[in-house]
C-alpha atoms as a PDB file:
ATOM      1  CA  UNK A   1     146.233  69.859  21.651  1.00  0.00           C
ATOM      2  CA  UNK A   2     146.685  66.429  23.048  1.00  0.00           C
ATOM      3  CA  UNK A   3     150.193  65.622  24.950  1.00  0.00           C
ATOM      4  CA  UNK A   4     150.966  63.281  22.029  1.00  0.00           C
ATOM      5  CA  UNK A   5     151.291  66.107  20.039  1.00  0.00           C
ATOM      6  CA  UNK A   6     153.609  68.021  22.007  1.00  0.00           C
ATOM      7  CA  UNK A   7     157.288  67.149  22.294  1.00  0.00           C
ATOM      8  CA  UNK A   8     160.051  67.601  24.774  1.00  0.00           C
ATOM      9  CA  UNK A   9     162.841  68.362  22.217  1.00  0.00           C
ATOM     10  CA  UNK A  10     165.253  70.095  24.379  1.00  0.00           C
ATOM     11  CA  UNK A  11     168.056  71.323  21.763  1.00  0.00           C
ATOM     12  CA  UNK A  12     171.915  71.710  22.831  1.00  0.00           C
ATOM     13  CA  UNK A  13     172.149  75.513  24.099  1.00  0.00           C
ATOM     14  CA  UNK A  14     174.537  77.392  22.198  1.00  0.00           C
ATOM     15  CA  UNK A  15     177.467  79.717  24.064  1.00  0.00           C
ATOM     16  CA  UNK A  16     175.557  81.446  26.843  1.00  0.00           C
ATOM     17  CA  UNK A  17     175.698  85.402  27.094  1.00  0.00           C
ATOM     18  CA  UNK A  18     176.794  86.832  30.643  1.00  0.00           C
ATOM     19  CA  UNK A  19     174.389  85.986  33.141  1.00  0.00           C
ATOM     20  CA  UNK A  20     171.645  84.308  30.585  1.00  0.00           C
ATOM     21  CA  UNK A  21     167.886  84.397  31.838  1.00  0.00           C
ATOM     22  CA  UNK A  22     167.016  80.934  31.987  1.00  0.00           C
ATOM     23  CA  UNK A  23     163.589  79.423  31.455  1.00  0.00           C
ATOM     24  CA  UNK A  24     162.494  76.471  32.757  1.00  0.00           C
ATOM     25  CA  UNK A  25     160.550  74.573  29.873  1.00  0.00           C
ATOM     26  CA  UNK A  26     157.732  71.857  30.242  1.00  0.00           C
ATOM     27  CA  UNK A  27     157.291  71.122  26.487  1.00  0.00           C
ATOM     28  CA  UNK A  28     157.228  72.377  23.219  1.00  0.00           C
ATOM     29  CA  UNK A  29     154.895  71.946  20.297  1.00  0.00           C
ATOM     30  CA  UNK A  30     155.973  72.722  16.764  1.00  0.00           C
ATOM     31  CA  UNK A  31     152.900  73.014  14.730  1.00  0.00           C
ATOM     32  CA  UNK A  32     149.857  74.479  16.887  1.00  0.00           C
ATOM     33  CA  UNK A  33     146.652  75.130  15.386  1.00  0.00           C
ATOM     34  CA  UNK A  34     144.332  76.790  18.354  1.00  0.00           C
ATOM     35  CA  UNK A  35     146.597  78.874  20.523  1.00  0.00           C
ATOM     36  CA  UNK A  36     146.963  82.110  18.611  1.00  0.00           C
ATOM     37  CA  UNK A  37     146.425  83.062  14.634  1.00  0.00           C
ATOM     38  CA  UNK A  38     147.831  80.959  12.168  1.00  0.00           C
ATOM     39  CA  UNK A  39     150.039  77.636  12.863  1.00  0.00           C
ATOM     40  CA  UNK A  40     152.480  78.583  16.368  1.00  0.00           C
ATOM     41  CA  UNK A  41     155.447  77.184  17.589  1.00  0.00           C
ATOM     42  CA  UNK A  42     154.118  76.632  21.378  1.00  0.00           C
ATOM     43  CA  UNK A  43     156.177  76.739  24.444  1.00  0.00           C
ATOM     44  CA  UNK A  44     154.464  75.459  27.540  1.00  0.00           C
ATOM     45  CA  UNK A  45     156.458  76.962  30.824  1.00  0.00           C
ATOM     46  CA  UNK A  46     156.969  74.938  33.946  1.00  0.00           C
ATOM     47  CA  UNK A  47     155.076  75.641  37.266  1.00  0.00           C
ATOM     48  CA  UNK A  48     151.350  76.806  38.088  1.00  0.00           C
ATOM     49  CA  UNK A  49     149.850  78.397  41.472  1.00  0.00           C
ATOM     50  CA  UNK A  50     146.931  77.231  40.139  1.00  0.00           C
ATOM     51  CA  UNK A  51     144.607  73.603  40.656  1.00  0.00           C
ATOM     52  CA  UNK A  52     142.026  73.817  38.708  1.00  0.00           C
ATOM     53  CA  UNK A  53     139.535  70.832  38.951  1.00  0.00           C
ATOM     54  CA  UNK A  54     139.936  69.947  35.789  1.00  0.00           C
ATOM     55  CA  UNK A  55     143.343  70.292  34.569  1.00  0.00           C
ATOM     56  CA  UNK A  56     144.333  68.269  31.692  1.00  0.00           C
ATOM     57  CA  UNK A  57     148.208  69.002  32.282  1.00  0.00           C
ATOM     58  CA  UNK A  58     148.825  68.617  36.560  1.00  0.00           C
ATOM     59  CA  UNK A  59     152.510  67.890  35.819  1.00  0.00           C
ATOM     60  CA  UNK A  60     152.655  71.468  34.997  1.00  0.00           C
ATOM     61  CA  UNK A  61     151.981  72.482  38.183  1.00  0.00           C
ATOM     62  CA  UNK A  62     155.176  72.231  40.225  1.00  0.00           C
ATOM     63  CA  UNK A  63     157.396  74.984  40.319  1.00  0.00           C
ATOM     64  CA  UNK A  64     160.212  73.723  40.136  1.00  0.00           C
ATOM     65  CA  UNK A  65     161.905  70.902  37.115  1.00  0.00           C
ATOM     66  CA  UNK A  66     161.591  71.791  33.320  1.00  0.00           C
ATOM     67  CA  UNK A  67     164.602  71.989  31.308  1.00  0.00           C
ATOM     68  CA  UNK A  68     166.630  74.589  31.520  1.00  0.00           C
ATOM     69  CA  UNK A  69     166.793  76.584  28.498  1.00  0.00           C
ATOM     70  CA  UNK A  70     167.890  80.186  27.248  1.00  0.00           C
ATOM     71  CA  UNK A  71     165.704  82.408  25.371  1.00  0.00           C
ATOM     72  CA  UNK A  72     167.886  82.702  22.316  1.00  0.00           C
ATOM     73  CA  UNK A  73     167.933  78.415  22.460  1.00  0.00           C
ATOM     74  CA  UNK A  74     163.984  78.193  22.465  1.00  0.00           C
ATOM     75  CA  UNK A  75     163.937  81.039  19.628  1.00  0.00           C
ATOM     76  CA  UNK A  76     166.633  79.344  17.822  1.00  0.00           C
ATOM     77  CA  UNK A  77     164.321  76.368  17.593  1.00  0.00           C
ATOM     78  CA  UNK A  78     161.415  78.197  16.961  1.00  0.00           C
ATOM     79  CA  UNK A  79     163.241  79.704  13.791  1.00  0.00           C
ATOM     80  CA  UNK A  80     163.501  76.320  12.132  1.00  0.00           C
ATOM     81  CA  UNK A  81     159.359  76.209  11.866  1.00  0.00           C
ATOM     82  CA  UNK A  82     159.225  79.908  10.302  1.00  0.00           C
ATOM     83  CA  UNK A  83     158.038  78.767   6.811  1.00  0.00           C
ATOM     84  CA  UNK A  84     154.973  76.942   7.924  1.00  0.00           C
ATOM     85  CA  UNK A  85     153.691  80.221  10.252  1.00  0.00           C
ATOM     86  CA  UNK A  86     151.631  81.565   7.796  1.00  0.00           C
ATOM     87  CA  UNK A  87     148.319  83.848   8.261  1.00  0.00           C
ATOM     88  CA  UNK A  88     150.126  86.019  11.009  1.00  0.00           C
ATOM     89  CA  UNK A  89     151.568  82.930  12.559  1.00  0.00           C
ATOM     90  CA  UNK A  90     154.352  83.116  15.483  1.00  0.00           C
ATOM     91  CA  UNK A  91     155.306  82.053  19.084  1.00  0.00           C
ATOM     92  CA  UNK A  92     153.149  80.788  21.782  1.00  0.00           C
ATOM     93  CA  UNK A  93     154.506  80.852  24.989  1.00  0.00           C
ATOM     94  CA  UNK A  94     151.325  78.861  27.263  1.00  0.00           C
ATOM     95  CA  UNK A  95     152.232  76.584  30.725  1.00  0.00           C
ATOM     96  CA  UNK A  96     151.714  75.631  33.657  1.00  0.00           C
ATOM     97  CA  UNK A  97     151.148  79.555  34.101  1.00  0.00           C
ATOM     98  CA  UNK A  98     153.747  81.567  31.452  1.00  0.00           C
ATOM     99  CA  UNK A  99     153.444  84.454  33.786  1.00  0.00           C
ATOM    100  CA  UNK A 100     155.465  83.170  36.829  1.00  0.00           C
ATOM    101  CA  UNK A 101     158.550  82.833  34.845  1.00  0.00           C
ATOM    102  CA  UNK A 102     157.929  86.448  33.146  1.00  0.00           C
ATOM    103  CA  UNK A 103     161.478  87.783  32.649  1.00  0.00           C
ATOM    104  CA  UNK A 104     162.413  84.546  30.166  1.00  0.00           C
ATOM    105  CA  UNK A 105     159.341  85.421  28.440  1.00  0.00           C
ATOM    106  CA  UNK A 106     159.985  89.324  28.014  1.00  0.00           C
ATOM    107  CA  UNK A 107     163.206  87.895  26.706  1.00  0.00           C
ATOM    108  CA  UNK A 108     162.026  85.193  24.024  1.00  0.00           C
ATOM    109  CA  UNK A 109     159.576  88.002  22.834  1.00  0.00           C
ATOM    110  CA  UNK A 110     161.651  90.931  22.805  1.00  0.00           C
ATOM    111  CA  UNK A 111     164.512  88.478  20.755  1.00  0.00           C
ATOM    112  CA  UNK A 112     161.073  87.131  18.562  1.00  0.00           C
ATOM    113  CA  UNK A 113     159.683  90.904  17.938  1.00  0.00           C
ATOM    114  CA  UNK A 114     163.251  91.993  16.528  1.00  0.00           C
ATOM    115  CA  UNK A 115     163.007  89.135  13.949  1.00  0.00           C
ATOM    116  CA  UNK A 116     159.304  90.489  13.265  1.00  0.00           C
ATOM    117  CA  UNK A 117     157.701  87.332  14.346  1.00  0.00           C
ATOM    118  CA  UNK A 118     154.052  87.594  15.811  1.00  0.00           C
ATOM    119  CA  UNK A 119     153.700  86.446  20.016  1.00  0.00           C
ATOM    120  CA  UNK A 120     150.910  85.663  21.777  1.00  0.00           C
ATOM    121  CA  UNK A 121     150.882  85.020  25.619  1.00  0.00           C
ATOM    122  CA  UNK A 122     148.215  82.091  26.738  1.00  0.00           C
ATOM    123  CA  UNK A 123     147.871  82.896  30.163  1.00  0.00           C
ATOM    124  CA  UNK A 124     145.373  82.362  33.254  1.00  0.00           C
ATOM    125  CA  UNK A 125     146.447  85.899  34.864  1.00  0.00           C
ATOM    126  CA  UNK A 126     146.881  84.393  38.333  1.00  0.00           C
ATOM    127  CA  UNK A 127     150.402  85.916  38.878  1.00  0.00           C
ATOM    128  CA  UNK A 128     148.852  89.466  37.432  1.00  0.00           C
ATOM    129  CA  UNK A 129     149.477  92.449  40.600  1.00  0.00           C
ATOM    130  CA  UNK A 130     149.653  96.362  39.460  1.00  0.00           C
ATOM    131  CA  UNK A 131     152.085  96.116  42.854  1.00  0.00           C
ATOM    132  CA  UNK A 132     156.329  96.311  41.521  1.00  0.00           C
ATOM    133  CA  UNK A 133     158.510  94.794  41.225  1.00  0.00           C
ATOM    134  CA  UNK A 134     155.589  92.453  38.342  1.00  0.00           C
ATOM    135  CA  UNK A 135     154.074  95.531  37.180  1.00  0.00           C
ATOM    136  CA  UNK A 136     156.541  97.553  35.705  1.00  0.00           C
ATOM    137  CA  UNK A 137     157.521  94.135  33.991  1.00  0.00           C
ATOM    138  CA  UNK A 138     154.336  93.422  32.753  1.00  0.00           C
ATOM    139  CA  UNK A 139     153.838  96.412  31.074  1.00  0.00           C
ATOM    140  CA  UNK A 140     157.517  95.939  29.107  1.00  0.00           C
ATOM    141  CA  UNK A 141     156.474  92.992  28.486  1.00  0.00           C
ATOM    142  CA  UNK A 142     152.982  94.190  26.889  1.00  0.00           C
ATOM    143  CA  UNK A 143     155.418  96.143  24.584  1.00  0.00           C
ATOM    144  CA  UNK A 144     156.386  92.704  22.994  1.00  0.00           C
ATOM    145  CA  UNK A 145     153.365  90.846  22.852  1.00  0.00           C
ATOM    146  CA  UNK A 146     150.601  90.799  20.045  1.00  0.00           C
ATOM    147  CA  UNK A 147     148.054  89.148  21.563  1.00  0.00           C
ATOM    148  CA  UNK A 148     147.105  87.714  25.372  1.00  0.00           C
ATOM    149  CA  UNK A 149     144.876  84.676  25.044  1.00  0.00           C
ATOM    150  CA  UNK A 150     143.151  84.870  28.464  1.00  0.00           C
ATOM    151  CA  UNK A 151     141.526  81.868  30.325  1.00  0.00           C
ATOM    152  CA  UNK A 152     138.414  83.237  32.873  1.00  0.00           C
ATOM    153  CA  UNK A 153     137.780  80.238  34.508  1.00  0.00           C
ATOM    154  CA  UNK A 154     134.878  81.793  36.416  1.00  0.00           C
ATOM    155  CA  UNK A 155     133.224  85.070  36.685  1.00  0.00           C
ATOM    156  CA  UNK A 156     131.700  84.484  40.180  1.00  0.00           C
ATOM    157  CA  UNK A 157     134.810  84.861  42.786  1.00  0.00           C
ATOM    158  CA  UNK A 158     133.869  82.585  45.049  1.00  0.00           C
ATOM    159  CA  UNK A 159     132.917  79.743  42.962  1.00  0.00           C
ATOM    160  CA  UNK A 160     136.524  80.356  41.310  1.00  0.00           C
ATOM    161  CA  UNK A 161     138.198  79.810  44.085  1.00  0.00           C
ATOM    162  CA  UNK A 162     136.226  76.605  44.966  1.00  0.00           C
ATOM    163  CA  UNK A 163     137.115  75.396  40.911  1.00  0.00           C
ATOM    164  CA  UNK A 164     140.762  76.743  41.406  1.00  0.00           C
ATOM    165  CA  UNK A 165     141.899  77.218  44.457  1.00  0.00           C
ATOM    166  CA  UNK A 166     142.857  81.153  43.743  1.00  0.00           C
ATOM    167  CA  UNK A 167     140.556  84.469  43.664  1.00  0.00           C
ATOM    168  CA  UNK A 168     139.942  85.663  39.806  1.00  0.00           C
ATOM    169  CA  UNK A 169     139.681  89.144  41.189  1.00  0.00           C
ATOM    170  CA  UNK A 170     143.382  90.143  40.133  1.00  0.00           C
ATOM    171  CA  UNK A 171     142.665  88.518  36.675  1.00  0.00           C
ATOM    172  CA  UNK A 172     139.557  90.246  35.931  1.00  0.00           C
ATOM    173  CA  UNK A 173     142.209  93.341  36.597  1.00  0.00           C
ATOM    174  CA  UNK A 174     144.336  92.379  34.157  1.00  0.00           C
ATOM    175  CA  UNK A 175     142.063  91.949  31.773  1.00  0.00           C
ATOM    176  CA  UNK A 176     140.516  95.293  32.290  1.00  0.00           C
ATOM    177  CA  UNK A 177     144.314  96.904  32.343  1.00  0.00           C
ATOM    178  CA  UNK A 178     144.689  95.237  28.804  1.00  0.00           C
ATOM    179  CA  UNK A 179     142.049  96.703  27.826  1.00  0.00           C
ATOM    180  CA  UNK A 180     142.522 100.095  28.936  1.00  0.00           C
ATOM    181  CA  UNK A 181     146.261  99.432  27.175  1.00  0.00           C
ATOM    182  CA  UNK A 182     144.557  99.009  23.713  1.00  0.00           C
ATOM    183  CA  UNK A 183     145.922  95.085  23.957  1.00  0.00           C
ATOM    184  CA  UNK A 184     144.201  92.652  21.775  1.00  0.00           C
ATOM    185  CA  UNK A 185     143.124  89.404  23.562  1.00  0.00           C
ATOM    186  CA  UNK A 186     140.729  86.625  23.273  1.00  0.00           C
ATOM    187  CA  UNK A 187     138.981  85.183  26.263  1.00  0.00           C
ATOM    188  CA  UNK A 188     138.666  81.434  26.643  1.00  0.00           C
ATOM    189  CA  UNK A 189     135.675  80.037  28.972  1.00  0.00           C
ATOM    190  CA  UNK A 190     136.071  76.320  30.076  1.00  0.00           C
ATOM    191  CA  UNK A 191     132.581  75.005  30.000  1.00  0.00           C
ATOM    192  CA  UNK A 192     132.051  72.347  32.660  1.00  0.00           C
ATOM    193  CA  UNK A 193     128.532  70.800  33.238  1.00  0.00           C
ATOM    194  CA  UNK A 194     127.143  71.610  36.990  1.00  0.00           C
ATOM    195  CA  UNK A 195     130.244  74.054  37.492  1.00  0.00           C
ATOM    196  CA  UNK A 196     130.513  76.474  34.687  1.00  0.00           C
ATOM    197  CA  UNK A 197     127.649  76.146  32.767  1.00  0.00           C
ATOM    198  CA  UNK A 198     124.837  78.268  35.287  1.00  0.00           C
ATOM    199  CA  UNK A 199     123.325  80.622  33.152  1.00  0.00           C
ATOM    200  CA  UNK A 200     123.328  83.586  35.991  1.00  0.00           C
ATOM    201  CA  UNK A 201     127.324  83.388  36.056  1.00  0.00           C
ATOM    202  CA  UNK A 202     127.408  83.203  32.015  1.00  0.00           C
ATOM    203  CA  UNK A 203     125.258  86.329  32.004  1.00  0.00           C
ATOM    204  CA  UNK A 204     127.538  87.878  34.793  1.00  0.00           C
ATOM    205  CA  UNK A 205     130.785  86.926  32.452  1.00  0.00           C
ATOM    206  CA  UNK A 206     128.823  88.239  29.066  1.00  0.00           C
ATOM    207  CA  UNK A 207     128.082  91.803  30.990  1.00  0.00           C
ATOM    208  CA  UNK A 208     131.747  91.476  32.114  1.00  0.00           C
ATOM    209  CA  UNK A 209     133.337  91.199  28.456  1.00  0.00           C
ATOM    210  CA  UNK A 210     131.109  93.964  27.295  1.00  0.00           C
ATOM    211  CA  UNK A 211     133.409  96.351  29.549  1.00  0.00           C
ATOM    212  CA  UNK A 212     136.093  95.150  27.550  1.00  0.00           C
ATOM    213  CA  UNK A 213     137.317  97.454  24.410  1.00  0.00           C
ATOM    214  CA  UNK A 214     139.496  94.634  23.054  1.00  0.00           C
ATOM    215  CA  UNK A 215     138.724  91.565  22.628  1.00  0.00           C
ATOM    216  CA  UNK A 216     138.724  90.425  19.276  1.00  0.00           C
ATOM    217  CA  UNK A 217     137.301  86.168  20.323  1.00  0.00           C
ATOM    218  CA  UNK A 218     135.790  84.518  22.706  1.00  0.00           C
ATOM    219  CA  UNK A 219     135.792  81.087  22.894  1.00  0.00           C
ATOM    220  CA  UNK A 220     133.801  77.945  24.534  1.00  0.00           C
ATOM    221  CA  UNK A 221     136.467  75.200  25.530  1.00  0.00           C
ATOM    222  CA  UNK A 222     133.973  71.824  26.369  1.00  0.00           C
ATOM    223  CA  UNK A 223     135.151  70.320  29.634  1.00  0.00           C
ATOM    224  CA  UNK A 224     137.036  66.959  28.701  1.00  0.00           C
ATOM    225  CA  UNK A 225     138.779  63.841  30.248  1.00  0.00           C
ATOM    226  CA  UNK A 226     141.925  63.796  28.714  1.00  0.00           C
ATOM    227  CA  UNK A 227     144.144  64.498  31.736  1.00  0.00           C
ATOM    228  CA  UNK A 228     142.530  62.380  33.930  1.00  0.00           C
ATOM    229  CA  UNK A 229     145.475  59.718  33.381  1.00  0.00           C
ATOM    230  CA  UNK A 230     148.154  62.019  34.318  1.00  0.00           C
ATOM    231  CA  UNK A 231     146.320  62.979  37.626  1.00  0.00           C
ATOM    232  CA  UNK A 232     146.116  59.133  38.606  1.00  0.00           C
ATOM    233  CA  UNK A 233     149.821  59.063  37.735  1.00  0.00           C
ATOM    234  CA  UNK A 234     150.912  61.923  39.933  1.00  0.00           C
ATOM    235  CA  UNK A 235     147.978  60.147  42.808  1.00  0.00           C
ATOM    236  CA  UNK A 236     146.172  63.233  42.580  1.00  0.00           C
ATOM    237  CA  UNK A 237     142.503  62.750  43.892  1.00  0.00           C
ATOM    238  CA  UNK A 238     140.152  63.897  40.703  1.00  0.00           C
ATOM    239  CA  UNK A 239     137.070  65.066  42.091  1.00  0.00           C
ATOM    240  CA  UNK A 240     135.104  65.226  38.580  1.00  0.00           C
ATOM    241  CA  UNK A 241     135.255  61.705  37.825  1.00  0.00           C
ATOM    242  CA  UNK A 242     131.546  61.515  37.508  1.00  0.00           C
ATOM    243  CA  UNK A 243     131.415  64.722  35.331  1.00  0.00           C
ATOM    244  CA  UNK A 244     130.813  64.316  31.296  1.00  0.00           C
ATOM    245  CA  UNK A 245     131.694  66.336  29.108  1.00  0.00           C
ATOM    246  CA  UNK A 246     128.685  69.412  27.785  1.00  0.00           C
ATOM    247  CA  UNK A 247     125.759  68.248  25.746  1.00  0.00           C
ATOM    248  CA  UNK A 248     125.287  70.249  22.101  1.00  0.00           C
ATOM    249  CA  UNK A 249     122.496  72.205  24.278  1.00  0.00           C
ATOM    250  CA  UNK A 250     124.671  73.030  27.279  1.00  0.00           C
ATOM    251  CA  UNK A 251     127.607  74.110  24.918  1.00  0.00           C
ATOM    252  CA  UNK A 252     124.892  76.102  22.254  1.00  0.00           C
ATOM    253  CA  UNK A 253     123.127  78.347  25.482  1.00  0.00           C
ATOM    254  CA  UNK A 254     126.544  79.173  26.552  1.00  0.00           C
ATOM    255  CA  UNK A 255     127.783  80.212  22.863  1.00  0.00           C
ATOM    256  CA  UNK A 256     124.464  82.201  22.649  1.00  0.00           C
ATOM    257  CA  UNK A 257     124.794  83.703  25.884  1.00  0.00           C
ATOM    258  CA  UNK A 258     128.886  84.769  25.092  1.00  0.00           C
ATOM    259  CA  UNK A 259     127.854  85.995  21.753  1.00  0.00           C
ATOM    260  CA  UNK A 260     129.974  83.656  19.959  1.00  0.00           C
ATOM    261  CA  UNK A 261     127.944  83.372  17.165  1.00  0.00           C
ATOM    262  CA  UNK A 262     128.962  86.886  16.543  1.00  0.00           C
ATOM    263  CA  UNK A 263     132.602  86.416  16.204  1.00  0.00           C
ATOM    264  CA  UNK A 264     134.103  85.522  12.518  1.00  0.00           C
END
């Protein structure tokens, strides 16, 4: 979804609870299409330990700003959208990286689950460690979410640091953890010409996914230019300037090499 789609509404919070966990929002989008089953209410978190090359939202990335916000406020606001969240429709909750703020998300699930509303987590896995105190919080918060739409930037850990700045080898973890958890996810590739699009590390991601008991889509996400505005605001240096977005070939090998002709 483009940023003109997405809206800052940042409703009045009602009378706060005793010691309220507090999430710090970037954006909200009422009506999304691609980020989970059906049409979502969206939630895009504040902050991001990630810098990936081609970003289309960098003002995510800061840790700190947002808007304040309670989960009952953001759920509240949700609520007003419920009609149009048909075919197994729900929450989003995307970023910046949702993870890093994972107590307000536990929260705005567990509140969304008891009104029998479907959740889905769009997340990049960067904050994912098996070490506590995260672990023993992921896995409640597992016990709230439907589905975990995972980005894999890069199978080849050295390349993905070089496109992101972080190792992927704690995400490929979490991935295989959700797996071994019997929790549904789909896997999103970014396909970027000269970067992401060698056939060797497509292979190496295909082999990868096979290991995987439940994934239920994968999907090809074609490299775009859309953010490059937002990096020239923040005078962020955009090193794939010269970069164009896949060819019908480049994105069709990768699709045939993912197996995403397979998927319904």
């Amino acid at each position: 979804m483009t940023r003109e789609q997405r809206t800052t509404d940042t409703a009045v919070c009602p009378a706060k609870p005793k010691n309220p966990i507090i999430g710090y929002i970037h954006s909200t989008e009422s009506f999304g299409a691609v980020d989970g089953p059906g049409v979502r209410f969206i939630v895009f978190m504040q902050g991001c330990r990630m810098r990936c090359r081609y970003c289309h939202n960098p003002e995510t990335w800061a840790l700190t700003g947002g808007t304040p916000r309670t989960a009952e406020d953001v759920l509240a606001q949700a609520l007003k959208y419920k009609s149009y969240w048909k075919n197994g429709g729900g929450i989003t909750v995307s970023g910046g990286e949702a993870l890093l703020q994972i107590d307000f998300v536990i929260e705005l699930f567990r509140l969304a689950k008891e009104k029998g509303i479907n959740t889905a987590l769009d997340t990049s896995g960067n904050p994912f460690t098996r070490s506590e105190p995260f672990f023993h919080k992921f896995q409640r918060l597992c016990a709230v979410t439907d589905l975990f739409i995972l980005d894999i930037k890069e199978i080849n850990d050295i390349k993905h640091r070089d496109l992101t700045g972080q190792t992927n080898v704690n995400i490929l973890d979490m991935a295989r953890y959700l797996s071994d958890t019997g929790k549904d996810m789909w896997i999103r590739h970014v396909l970027v010409p000269g970067i992401t699009t060698n056939t060797d590390d497509l292979k190496g991601l295909a082999e990868f996914l096979k290991t995987l008991k439940t994934v239920k889509r994968t999907e090809i996400l074609p490299y775009h230019k859309l953010g490059v505005p937002e990096w020239e605001r923040l005078g962020i240096p955009y090193t794939l300037k010269d970069t164009e977005p896949p060819t019908t070939e480049e994105s069709e090998t990768a699709e045939s090499i993912l197996g995403i002709h397979k998927n319904k």
